[in-house]
Protein backbone atom coordinates (compact mmCIF):
# COMPACT_ATOMS: atom_id res chain seq x y z
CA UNK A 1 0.00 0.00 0.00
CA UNK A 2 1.53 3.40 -0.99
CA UNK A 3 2.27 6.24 1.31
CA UNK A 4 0.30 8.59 -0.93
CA UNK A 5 -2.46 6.77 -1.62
CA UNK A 6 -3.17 6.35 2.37
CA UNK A 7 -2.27 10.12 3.09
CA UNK A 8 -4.97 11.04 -0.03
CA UNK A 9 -7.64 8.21 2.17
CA UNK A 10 -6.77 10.02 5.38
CA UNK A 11 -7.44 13.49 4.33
CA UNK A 12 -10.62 12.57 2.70
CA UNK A 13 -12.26 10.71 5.44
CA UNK A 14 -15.78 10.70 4.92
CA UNK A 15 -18.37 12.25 7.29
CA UNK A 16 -19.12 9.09 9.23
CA UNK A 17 -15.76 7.98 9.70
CA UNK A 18 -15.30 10.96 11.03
CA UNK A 19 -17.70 10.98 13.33
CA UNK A 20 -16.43 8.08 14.13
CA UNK A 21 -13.55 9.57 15.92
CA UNK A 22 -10.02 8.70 15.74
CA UNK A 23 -6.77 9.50 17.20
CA UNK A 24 -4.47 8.56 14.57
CA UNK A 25 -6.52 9.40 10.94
CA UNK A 26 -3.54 7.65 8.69
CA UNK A 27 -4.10 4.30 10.94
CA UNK A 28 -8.06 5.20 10.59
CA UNK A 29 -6.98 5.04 6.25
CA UNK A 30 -4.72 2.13 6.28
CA UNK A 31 -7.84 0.17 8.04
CA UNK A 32 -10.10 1.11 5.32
CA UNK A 33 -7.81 0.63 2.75
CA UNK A 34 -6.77 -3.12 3.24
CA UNK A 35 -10.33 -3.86 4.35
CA UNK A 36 -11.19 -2.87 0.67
CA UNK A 37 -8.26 -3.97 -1.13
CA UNK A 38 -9.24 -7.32 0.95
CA UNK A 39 -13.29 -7.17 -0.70
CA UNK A 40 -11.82 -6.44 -4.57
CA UNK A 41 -9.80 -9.50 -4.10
CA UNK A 42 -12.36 -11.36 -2.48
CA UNK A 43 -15.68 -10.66 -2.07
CA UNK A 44 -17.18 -13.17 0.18
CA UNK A 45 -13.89 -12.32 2.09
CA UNK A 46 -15.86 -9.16 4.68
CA UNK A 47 -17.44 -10.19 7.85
CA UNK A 48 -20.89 -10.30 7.08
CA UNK A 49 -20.50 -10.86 3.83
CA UNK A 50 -23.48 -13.46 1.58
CA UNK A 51 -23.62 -13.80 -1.13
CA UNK A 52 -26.39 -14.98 -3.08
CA UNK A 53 -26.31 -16.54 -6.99
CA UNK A 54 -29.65 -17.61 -8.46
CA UNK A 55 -30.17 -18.80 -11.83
CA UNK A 56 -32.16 -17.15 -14.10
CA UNK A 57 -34.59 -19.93 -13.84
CA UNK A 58 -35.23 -18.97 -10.04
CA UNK A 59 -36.47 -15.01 -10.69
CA UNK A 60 -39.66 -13.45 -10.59
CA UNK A 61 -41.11 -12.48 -14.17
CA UNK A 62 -43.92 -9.35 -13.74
CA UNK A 63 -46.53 -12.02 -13.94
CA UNK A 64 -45.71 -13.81 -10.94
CA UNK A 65 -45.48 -10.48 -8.66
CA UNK A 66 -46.46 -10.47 -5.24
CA UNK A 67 -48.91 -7.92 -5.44
């Protein structure tokens, strides 16, 4: 992970990790960072995390709505 690219994350925290609160904002960025690098890589990898494949056999067409 570069140096810039976690100084450019830290700097533009967005409002709710802000409000989060932390002492140490580039930490705060590395967290963030590796957490997504970690969900590009893998996506099932976050805690949390389902995911859920259906065929196209298993949708709902208009006709079958609920309502």
């Amino acid at each position: 992970m570069s140096d810039d690219r976690v100084r450019r994350r830290a700097v533009d925290l967005l409002p709710e990790e802000r409000a989060a609160g932390s002492a140490d904002p580039r930490a705060q960025a590395e967290a963030i960072l590796a957490e997504s690098d970690e969900r590009e890589e893998d996506p099932g990898a976050a805690p949390s995390t389902f995911l859920e494949h259906r065929a196209s056999g298993q949708t709902v067409t208009p006709a079958d709505g609920t309502r």
